[in-house]
PDB file of N, CA and C in Angstrom:
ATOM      1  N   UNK A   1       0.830  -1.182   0.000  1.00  0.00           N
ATOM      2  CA  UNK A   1       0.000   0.000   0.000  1.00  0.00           C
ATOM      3  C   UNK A   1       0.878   1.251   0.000  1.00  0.00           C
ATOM      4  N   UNK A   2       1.962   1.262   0.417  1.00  0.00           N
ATOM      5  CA  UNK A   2       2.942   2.498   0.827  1.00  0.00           C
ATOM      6  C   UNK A   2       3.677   2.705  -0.653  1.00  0.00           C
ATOM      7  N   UNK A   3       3.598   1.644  -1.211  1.00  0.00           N
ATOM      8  CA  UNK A   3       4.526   1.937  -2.733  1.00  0.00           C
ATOM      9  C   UNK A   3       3.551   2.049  -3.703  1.00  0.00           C
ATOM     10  N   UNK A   4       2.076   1.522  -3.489  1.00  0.00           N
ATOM     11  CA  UNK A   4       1.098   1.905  -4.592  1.00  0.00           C
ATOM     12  C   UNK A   4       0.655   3.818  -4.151  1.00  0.00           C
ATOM     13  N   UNK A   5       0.625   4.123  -2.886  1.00  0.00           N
ATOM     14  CA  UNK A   5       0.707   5.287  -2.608  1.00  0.00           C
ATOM     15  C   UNK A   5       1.993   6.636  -3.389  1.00  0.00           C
ATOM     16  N   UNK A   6       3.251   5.874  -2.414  1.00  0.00           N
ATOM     17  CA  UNK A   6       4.605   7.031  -3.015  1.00  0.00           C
ATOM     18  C   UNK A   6       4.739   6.906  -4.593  1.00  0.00           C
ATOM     19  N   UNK A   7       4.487   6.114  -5.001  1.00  0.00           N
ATOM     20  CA  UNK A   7       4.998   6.176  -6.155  1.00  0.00           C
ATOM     21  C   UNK A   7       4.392   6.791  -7.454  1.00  0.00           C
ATOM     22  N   UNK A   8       2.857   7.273  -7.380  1.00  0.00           N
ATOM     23  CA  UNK A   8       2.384   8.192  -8.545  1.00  0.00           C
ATOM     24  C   UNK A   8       2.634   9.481  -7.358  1.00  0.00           C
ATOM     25  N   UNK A   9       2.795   9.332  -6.074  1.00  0.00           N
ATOM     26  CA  UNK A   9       3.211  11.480  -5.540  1.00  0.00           C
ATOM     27  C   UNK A   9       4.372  11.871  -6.254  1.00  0.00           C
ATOM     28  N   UNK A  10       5.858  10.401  -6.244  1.00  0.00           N
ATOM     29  CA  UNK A  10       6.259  11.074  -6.610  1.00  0.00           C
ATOM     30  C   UNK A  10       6.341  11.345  -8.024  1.00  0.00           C
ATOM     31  N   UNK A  11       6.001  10.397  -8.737  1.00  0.00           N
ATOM     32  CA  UNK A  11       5.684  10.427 -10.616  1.00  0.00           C
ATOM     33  C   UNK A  11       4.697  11.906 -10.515  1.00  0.00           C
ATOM     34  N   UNK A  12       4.137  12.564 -10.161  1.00  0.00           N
ATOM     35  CA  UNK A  12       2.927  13.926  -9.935  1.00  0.00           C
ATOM     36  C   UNK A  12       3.961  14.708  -9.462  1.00  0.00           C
ATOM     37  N   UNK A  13       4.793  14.779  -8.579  1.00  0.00           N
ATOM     38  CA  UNK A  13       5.723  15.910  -8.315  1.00  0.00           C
ATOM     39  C   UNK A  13       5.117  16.368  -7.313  1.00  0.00           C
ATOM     40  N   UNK A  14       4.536  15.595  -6.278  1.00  0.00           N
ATOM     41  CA  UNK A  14       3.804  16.038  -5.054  1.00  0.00           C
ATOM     42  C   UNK A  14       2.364  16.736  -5.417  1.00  0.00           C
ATOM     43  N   UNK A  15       2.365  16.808  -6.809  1.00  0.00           N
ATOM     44  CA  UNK A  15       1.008  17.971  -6.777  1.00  0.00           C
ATOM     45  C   UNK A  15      -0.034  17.222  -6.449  1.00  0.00           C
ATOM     46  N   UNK A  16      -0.459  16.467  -6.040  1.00  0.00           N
ATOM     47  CA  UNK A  16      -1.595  15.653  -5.451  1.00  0.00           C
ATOM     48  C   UNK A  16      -1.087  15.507  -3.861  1.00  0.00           C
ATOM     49  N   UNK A  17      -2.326  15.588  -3.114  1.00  0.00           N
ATOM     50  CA  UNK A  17      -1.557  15.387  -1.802  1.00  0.00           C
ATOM     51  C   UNK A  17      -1.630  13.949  -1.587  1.00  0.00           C
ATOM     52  N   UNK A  18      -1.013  13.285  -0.880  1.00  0.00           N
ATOM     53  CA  UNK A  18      -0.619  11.731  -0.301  1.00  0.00           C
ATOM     54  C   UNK A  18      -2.066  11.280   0.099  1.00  0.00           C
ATOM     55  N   UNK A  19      -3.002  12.184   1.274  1.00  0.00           N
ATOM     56  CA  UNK A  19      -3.842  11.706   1.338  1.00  0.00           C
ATOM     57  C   UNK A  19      -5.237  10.977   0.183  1.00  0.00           C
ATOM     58  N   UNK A  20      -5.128  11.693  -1.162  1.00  0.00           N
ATOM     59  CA  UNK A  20      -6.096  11.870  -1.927  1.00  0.00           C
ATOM     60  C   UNK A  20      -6.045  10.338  -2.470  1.00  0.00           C
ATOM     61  N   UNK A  21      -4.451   9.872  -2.696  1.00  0.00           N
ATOM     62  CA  UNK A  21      -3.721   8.671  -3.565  1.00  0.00           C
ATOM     63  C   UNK A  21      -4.207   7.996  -2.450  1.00  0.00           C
ATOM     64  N   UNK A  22      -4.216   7.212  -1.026  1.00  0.00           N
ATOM     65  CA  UNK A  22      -4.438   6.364  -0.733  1.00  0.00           C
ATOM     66  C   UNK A  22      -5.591   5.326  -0.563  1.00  0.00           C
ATOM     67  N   UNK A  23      -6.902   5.825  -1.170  1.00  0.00           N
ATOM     68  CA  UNK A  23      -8.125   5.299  -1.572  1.00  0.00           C
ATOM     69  C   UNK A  23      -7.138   4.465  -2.811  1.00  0.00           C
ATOM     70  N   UNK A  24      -6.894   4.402  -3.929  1.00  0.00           N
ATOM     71  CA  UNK A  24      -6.610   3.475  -4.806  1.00  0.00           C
ATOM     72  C   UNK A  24      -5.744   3.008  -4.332  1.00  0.00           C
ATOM     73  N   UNK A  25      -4.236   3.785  -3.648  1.00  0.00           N
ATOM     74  CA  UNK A  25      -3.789   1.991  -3.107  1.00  0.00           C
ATOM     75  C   UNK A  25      -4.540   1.192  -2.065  1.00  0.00           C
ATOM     76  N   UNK A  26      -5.108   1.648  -1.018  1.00  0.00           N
ATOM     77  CA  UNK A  26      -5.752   0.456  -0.295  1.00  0.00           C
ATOM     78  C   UNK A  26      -6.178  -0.598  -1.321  1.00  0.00           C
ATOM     79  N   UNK A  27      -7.393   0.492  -2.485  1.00  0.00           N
ATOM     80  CA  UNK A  27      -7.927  -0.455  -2.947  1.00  0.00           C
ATOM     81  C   UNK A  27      -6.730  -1.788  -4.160  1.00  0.00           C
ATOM     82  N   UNK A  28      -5.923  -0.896  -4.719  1.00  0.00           N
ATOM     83  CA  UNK A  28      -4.981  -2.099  -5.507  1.00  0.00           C
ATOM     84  C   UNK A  28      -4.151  -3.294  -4.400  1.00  0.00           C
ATOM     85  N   UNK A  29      -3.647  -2.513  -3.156  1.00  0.00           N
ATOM     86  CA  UNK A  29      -3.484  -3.844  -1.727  1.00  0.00           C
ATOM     87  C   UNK A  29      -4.445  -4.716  -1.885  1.00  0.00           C
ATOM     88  N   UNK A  30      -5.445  -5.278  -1.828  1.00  0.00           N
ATOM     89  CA  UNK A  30      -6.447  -5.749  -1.811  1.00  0.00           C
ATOM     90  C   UNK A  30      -6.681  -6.234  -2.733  1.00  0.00           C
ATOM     91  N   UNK A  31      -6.794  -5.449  -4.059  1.00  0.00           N
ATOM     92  CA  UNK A  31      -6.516  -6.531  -5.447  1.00  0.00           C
ATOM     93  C   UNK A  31      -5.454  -7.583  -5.515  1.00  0.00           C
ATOM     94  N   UNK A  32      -4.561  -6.971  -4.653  1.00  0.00           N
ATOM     95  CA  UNK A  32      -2.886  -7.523  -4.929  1.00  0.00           C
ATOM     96  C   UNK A  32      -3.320  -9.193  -3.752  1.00  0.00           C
ATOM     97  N   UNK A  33      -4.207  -8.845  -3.062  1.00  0.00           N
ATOM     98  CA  UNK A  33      -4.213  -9.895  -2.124  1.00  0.00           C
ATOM     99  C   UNK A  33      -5.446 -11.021  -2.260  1.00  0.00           C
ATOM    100  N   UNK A  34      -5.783 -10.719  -3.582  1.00  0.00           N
ATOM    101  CA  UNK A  34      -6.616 -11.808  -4.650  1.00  0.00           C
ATOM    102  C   UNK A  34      -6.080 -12.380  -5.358  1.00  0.00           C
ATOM    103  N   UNK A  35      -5.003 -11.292  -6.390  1.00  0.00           N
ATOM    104  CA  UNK A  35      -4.119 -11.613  -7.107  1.00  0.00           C
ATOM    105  C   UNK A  35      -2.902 -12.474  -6.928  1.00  0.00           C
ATOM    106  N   UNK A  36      -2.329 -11.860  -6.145  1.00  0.00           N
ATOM    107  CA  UNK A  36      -0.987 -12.921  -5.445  1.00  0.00           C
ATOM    108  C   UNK A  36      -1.457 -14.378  -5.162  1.00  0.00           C
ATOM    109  N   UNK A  37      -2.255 -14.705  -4.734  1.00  0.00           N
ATOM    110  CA  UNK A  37      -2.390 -16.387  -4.520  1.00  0.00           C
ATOM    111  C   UNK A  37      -2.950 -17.012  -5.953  1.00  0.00           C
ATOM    112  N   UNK A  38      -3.720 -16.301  -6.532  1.00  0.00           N
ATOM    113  CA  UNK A  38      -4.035 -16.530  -8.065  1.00  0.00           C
ATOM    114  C   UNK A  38      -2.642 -17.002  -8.834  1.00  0.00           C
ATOM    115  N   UNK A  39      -2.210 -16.113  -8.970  1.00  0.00           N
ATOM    116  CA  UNK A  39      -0.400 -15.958  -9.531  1.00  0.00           C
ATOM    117  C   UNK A  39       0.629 -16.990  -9.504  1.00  0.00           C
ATOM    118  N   UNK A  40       0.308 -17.514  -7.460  1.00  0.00           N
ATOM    119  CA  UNK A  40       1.237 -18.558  -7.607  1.00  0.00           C
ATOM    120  C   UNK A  40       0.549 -19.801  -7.864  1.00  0.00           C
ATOM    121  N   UNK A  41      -0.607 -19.883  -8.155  1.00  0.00           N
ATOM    122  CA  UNK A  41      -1.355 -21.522  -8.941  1.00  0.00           C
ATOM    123  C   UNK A  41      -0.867 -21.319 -10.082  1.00  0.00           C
ATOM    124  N   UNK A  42      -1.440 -19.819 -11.224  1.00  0.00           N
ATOM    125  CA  UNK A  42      -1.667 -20.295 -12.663  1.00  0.00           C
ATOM    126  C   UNK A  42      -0.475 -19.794 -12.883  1.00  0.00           C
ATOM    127  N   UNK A  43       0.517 -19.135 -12.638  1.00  0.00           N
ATOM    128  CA  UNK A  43       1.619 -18.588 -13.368  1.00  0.00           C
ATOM    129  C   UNK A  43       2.897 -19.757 -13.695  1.00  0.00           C
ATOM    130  N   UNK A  44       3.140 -20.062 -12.606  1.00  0.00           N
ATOM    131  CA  UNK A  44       3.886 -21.358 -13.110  1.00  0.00           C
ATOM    132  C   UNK A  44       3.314 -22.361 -14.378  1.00  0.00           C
ATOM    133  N   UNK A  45       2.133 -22.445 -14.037  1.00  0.00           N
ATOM    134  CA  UNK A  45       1.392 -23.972 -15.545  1.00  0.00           C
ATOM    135  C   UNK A  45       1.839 -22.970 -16.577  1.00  0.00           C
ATOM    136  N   UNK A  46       1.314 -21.768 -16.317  1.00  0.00           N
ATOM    137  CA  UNK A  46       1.461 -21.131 -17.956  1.00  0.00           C
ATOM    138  C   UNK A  46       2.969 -20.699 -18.491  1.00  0.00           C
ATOM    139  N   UNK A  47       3.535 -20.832 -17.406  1.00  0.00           N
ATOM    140  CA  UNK A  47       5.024 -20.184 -17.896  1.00  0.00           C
ATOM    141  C   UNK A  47       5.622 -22.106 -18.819  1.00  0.00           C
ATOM    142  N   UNK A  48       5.281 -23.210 -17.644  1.00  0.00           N
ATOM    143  CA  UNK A  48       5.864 -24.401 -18.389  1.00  0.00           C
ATOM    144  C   UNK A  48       4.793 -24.456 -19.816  1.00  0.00           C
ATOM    145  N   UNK A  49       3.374 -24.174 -19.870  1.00  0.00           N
ATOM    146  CA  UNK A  49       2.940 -24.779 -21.212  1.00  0.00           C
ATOM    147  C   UNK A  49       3.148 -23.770 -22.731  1.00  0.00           C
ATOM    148  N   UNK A  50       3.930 -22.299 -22.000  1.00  0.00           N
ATOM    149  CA  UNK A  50       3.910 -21.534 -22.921  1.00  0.00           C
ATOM    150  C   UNK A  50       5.487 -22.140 -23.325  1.00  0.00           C
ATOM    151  N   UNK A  51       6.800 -22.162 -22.405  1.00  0.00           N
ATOM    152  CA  UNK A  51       7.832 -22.861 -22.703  1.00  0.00           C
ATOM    153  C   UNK A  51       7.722 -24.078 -23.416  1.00  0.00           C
ATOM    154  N   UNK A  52       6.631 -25.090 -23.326  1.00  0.00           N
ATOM    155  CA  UNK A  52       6.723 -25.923 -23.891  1.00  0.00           C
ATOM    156  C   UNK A  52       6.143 -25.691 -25.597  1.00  0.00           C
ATOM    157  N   UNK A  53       5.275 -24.998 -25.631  1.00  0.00           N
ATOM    158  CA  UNK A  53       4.651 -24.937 -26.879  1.00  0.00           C
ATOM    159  C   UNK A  53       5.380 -24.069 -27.838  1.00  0.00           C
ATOM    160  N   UNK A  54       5.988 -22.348 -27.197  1.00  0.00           N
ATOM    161  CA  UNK A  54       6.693 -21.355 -27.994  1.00  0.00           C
ATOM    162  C   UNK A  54       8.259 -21.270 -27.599  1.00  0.00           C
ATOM    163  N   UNK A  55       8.565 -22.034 -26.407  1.00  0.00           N
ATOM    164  CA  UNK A  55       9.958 -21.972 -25.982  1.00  0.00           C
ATOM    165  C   UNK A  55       9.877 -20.501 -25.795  1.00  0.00           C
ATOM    166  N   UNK A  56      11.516 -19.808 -25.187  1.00  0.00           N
ATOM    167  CA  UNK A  56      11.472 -18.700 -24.842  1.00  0.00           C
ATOM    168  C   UNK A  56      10.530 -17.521 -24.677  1.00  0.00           C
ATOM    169  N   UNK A  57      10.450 -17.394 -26.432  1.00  0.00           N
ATOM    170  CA  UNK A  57       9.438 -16.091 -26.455  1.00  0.00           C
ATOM    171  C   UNK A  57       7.703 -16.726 -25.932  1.00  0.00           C
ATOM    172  N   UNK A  58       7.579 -17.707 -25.760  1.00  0.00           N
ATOM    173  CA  UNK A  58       6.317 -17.880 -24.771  1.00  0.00           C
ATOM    174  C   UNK A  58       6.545 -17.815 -23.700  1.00  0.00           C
ATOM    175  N   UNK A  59       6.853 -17.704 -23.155  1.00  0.00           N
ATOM    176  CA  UNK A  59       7.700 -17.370 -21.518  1.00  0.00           C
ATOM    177  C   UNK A  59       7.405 -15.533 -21.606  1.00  0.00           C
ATOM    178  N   UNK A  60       8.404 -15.048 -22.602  1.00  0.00           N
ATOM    179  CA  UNK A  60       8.311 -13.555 -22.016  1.00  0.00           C
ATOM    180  C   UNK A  60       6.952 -12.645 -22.624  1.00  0.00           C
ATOM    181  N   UNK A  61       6.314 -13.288 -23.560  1.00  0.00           N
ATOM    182  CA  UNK A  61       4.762 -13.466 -23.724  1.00  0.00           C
ATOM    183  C   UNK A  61       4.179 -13.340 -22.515  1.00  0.00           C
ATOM    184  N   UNK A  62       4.349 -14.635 -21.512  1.00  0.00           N
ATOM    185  CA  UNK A  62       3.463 -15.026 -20.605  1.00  0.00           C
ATOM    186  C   UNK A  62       4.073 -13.647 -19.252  1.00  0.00           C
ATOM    187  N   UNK A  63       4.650 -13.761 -19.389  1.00  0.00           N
ATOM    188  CA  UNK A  63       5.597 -12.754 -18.231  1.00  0.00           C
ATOM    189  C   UNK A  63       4.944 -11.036 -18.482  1.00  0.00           C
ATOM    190  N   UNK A  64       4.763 -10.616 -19.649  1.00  0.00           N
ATOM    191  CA  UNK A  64       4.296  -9.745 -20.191  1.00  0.00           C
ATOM    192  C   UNK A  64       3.110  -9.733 -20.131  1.00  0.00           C
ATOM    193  N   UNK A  65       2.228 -10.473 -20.159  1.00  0.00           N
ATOM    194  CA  UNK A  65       0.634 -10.567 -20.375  1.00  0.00           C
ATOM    195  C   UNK A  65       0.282 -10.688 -19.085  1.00  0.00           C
ATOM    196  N   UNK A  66       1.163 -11.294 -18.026  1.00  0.00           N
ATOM    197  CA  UNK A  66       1.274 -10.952 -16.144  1.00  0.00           C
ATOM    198  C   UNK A  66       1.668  -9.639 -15.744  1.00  0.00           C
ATOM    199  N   UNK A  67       2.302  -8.752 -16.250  1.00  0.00           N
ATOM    200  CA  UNK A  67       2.624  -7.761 -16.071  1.00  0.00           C
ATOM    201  C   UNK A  67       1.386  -6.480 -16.445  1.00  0.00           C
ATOM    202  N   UNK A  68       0.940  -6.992 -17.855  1.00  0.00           N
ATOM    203  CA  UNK A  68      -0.371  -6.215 -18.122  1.00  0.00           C
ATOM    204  C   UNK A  68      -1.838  -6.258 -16.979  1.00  0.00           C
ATOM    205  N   UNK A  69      -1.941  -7.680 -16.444  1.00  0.00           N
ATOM    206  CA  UNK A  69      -2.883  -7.904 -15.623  1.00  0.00           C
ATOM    207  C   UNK A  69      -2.479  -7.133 -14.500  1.00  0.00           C
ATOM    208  N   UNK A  70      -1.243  -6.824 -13.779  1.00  0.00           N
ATOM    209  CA  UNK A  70      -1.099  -6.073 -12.934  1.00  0.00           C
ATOM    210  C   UNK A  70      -1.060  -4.681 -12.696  1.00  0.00           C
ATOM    211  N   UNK A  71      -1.064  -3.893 -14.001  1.00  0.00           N
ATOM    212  CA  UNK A  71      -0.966  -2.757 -14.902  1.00  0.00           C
ATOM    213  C   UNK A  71      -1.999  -2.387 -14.987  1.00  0.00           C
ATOM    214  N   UNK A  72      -3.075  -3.288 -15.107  1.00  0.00           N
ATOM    215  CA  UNK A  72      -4.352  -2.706 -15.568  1.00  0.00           C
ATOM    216  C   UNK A  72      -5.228  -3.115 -13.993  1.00  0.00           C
ATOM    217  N   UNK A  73      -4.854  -3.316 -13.131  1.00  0.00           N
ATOM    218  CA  UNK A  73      -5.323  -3.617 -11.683  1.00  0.00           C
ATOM    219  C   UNK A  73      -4.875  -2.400 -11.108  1.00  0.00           C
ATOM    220  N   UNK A  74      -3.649  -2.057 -11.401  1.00  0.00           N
ATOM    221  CA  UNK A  74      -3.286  -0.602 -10.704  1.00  0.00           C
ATOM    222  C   UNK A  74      -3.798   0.740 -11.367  1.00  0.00           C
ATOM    223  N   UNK A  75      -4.068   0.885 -12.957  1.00  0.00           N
ATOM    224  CA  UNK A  75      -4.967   1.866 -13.358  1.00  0.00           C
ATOM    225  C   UNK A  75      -6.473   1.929 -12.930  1.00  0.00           C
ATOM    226  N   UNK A  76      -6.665   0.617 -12.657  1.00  0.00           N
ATOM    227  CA  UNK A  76      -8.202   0.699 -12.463  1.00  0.00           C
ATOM    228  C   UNK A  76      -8.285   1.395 -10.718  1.00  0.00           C
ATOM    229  N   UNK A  77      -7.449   0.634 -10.516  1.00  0.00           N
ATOM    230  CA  UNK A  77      -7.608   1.450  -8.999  1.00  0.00           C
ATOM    231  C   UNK A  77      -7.501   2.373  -8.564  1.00  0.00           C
ATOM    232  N   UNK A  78      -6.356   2.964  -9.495  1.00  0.00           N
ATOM    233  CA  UNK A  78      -6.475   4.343  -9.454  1.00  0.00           C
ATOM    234  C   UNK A  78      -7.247   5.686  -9.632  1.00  0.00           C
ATOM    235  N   UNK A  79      -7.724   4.726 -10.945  1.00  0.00           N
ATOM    236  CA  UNK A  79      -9.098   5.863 -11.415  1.00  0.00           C
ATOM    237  C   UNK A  79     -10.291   5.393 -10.395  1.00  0.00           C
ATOM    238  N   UNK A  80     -11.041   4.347  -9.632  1.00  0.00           N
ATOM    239  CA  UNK A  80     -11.596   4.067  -8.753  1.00  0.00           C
ATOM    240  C   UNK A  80     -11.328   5.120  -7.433  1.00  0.00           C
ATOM    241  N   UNK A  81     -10.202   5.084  -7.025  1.00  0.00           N
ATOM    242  CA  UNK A  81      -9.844   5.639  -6.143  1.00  0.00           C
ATOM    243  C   UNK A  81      -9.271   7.505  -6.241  1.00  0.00           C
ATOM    244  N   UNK A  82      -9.500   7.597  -7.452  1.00  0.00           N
ATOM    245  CA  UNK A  82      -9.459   9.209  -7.920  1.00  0.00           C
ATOM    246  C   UNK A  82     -11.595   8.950  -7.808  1.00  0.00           C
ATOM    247  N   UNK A  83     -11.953   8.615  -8.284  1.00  0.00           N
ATOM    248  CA  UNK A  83     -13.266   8.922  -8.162  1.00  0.00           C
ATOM    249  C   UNK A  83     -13.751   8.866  -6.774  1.00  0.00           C
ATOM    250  N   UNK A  84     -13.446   8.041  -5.658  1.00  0.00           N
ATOM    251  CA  UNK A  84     -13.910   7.874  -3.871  1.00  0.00           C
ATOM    252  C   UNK A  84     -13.111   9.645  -3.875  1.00  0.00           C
ATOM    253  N   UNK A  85     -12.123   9.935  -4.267  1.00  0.00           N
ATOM    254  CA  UNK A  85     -11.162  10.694  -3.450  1.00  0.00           C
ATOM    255  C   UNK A  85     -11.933  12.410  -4.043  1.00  0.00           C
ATOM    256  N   UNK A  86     -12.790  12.421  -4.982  1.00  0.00           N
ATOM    257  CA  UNK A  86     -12.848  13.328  -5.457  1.00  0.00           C
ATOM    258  C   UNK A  86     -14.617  13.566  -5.370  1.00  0.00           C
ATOM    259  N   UNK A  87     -15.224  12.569  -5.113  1.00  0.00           N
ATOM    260  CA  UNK A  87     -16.429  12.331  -4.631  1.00  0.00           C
ATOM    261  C   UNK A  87     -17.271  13.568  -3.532  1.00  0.00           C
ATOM    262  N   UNK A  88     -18.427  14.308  -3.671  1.00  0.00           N
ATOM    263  CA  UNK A  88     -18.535  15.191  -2.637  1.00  0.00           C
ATOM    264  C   UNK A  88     -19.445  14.501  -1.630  1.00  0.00           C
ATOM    265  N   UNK A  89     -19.688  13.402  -2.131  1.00  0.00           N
ATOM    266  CA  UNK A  89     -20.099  13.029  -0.102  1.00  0.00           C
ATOM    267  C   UNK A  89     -19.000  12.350   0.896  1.00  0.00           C
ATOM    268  N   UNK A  90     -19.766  12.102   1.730  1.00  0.00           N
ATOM    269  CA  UNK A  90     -19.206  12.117   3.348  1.00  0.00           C
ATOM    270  C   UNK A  90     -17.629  10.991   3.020  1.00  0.00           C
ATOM    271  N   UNK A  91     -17.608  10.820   2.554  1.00  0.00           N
ATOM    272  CA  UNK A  91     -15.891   9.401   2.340  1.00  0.00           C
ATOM    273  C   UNK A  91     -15.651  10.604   1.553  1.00  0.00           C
ATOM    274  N   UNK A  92     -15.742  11.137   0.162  1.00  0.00           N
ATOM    275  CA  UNK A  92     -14.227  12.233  -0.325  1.00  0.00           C
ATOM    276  C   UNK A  92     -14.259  13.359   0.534  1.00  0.00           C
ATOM    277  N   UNK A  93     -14.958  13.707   1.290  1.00  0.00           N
ATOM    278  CA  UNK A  93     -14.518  14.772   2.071  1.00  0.00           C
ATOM    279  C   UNK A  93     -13.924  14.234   3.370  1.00  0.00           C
ATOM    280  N   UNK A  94     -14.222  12.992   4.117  1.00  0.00           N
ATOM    281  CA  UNK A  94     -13.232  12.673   4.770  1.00  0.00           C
ATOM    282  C   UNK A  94     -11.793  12.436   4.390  1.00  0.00           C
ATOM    283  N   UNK A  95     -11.766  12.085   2.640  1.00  0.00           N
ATOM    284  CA  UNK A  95     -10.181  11.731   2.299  1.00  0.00           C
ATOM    285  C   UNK A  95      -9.786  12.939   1.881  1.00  0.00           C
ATOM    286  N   UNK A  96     -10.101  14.180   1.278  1.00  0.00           N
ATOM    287  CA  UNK A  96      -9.894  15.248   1.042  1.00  0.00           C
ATOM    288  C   UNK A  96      -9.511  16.021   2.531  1.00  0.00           C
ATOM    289  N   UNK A  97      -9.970  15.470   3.948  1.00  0.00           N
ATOM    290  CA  UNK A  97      -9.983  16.115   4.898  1.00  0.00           C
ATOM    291  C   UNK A  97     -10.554  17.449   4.889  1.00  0.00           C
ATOM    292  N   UNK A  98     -11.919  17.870   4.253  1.00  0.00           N
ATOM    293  CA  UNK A  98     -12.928  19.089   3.872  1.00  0.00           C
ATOM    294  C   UNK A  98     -14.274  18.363   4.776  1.00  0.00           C
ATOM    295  N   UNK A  99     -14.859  19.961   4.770  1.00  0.00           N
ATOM    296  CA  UNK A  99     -16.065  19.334   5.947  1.00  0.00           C
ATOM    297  C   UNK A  99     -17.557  20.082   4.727  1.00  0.00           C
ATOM    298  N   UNK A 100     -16.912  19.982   3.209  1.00  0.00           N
ATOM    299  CA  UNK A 100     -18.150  20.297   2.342  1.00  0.00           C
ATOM    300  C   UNK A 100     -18.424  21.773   2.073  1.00  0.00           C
ATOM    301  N   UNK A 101     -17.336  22.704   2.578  1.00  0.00           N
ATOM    302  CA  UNK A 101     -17.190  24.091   2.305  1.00  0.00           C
ATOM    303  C   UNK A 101     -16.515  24.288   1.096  1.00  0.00           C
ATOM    304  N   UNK A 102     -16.049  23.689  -0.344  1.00  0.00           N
ATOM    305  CA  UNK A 102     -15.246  23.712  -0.895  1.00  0.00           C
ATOM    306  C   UNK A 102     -16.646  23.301  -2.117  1.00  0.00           C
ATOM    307  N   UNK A 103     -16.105  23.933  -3.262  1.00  0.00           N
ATOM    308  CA  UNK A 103     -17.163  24.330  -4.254  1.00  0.00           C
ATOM    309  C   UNK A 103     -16.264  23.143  -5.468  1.00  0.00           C
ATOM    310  N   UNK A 104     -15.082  22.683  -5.627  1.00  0.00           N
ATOM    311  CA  UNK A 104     -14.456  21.876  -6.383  1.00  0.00           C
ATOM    312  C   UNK A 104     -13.925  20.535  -5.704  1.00  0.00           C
ATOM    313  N   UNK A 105     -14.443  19.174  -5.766  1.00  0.00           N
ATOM    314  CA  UNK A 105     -13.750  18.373  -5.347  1.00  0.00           C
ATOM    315  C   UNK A 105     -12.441  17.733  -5.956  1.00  0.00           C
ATOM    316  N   UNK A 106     -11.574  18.882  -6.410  1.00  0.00           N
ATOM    317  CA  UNK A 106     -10.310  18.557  -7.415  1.00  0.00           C
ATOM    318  C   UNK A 106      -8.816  18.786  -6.302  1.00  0.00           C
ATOM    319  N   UNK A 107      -8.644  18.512  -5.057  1.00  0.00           N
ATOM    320  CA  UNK A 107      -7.692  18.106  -3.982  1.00  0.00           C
ATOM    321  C   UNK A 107      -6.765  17.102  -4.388  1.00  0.00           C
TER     322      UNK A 107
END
């Protein structure tokens, strides 16, 4: 959660505050903790049946097409968690830390 957090503040240059980013990492932690036990059943079969069928380049195929599933778990969460964070009821103004005096939910 701490590296799905630091790591678009610092890719943004701080211009987002820390608090706003941690709605999508909780939520990608949590993907990650569906995902990870998923990973270690099917990733191994597919790494031996892609080695067996394409040799190498099925391997970095398969390695790549794992990398996209994780890629597209962390965009989604992000934009999920830009939408909780930017939200004007009672959860984005608790993550915004605003009590609903604020005419833009863009924090």
């Amino acid at each position: 959660m701490a590296l799905a957090t630091f790591v678009p503040w610092v890719l943004l240059a701080g211009a987002v505050r820390l608090r706003v980013l941690v709605p999508g990492a909780f939520l990608f932690s949590a993907v990650l903790l569906t995902i990870r036990p998923l990973s270690s059943a099917w990733l191994p079969h597919a790494l031996a049946v892609s080695a067996e069928r394409y040799g190498s380049i099925g391997v970095a195929f398969t390695y790549l097409t794992w990398l996209y599933v994780i890629s597209l778990s962390f965009l989604t969460c992000a934009v999920v968690g830009n939408a909780i964070a930017t939200d004007r009821g009672r959860l984005g103004q608790f993550v915004r830390a605003t009590h609903g005096d604020e005419e833009s939910g863009n924090n």
